[in-house]
C-alpha atoms as a PDB file:
ATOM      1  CA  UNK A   1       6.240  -1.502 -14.032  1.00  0.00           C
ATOM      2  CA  UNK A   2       3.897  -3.554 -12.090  1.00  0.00           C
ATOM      3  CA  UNK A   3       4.126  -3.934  -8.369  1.00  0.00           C
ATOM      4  CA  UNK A   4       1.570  -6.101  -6.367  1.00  0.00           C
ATOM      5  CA  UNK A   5      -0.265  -4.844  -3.125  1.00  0.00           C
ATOM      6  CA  UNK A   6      -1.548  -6.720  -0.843  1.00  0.00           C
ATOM      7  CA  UNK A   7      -3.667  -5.267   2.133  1.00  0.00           C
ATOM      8  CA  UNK A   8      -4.128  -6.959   5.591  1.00  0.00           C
ATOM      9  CA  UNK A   9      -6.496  -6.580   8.815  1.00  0.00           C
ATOM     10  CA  UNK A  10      -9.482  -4.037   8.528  1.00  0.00           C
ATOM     11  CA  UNK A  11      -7.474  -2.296   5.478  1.00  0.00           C
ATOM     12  CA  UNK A  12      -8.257  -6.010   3.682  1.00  0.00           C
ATOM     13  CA  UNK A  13     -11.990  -6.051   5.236  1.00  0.00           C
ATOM     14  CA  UNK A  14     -12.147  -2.864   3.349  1.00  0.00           C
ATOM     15  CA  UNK A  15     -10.186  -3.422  -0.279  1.00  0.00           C
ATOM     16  CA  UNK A  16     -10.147  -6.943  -0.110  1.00  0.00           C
ATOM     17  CA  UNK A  17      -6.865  -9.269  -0.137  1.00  0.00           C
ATOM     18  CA  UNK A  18      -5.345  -6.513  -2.885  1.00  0.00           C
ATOM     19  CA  UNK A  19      -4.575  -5.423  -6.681  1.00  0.00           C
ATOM     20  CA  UNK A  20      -1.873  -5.365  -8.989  1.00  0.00           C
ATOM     21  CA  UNK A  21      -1.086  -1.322 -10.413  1.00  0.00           C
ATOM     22  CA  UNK A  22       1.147   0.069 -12.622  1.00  0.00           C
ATOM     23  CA  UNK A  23       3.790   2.691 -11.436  1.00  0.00           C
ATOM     24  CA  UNK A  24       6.885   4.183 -12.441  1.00  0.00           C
ATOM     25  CA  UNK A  25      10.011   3.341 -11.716  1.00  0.00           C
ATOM     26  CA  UNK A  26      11.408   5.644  -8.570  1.00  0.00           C
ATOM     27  CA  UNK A  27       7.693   5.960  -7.250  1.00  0.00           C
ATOM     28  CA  UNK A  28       7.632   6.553  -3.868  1.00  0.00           C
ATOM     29  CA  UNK A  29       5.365   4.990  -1.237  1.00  0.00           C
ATOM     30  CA  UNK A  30       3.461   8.418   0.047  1.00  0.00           C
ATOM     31  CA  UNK A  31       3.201   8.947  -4.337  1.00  0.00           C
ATOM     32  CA  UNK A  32       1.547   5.317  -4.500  1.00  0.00           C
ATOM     33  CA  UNK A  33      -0.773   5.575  -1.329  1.00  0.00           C
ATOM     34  CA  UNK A  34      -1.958   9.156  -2.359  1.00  0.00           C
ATOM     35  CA  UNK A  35      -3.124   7.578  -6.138  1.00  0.00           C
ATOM     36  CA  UNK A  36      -4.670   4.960  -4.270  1.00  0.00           C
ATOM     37  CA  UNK A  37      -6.603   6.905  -2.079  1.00  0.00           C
ATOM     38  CA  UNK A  38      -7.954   8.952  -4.711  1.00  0.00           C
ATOM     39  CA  UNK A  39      -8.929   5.511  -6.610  1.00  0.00           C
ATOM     40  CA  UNK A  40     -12.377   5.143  -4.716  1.00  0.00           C
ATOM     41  CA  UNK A  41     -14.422   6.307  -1.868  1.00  0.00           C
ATOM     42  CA  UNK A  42     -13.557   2.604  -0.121  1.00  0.00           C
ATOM     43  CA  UNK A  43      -9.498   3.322  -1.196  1.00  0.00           C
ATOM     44  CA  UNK A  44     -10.085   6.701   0.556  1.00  0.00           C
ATOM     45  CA  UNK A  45     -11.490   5.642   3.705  1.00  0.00           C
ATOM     46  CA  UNK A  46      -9.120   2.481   4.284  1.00  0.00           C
ATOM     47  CA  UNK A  47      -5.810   4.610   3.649  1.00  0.00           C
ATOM     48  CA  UNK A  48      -6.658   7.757   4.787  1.00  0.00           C
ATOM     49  CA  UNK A  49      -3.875  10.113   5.213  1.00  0.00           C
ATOM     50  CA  UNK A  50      -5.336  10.571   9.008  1.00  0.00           C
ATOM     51  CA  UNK A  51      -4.824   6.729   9.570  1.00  0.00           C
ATOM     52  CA  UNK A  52      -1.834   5.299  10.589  1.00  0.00           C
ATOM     53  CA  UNK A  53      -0.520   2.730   8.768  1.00  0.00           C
ATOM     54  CA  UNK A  54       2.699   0.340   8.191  1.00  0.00           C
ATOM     55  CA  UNK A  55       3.836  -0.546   5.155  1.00  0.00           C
ATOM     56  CA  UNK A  56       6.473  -3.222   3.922  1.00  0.00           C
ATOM     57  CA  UNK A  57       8.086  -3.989   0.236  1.00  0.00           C
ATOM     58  CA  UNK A  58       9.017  -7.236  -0.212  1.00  0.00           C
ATOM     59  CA  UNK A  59       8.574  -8.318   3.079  1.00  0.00           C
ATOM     60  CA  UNK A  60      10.896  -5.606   4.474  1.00  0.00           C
ATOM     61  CA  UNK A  61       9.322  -3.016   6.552  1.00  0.00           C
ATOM     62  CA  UNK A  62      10.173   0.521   5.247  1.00  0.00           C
ATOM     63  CA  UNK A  63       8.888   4.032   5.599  1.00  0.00           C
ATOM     64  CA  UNK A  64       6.802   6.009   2.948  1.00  0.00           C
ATOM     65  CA  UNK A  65       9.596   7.947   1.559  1.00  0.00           C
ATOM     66  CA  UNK A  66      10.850   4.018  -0.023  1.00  0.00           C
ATOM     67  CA  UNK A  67      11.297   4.023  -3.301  1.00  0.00           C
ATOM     68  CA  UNK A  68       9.958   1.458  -5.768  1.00  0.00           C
ATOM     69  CA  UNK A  69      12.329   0.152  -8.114  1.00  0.00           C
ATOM     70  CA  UNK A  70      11.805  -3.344  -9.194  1.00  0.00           C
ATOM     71  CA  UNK A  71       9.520  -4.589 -11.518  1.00  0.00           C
ATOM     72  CA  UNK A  72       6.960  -7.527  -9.741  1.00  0.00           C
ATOM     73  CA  UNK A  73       8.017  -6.073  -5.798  1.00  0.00           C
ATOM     74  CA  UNK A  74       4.844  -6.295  -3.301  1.00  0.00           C
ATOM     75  CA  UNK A  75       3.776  -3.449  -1.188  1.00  0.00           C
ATOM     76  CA  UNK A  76       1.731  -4.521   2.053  1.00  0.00           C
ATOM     77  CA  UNK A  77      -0.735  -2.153   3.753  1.00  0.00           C
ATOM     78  CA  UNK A  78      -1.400  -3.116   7.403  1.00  0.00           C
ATOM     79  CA  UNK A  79      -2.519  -0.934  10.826  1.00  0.00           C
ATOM     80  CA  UNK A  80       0.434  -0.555  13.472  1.00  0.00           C
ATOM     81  CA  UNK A  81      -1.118  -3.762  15.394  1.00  0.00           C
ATOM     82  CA  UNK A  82      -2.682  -6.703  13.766  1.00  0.00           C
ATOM     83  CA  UNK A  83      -4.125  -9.833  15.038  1.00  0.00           C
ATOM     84  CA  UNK A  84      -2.327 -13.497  14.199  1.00  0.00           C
END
C-alpha cells in the first residue's frame, strides 16, 4: 500500500517537503523510519536513530510502535520543537 510522508523543519531542509513509499500493511513506524534511513546518506543523517523526532499519521500524533494500516494515510516527520 502506499502511504505519503511528509517531512517538516530541518528534517524538510534535509529530504525536502517528502515522498510517497510503498509498505505493507501492519508496518510499523520504527520498521518504516529504519528503511528510510538506510535509503540514502541524506535519509540517514535527517532521521538518525540518535535524533529525536515526533511523528504523526494522519494528523494524529502517535508513537513509533503505530501501526500502518490504511492505504493513502500520511506519516509526518518533525523535531520535538518547530518554528510557526
Amino acid at each position: 500500500m502506499k502511504l505519503q510522508v511528509r517531512y517538516f523543519a530541518s528534517i524538510r531542509e534535509a529530504l525536502g517537503s517528502g515522498e510517497t513509499v510503498e509498505v505493507d500493511a501492519g508496518c510499523s513506524i520504527a520498521e518504516l523510519r529504519d528503511r528510510l534511513i538506510s535509503a540514502s546518506p541524506a535519509h540517514a543523517a535527517a532521521l538518525a536513530r540518535g535524533r529525536a523526532l515526533r511523528c504523526a499519521l494522519n494528523q494524529q500524533l502517535c508513537d513509533e510502535n503505530q501501526r500502518v494500516d490504511a492505504d493513502g494515510a500520511e506519516l509526518a516527520f518533525f523535531p520535538p520543537v518547530t518554528g510557526g
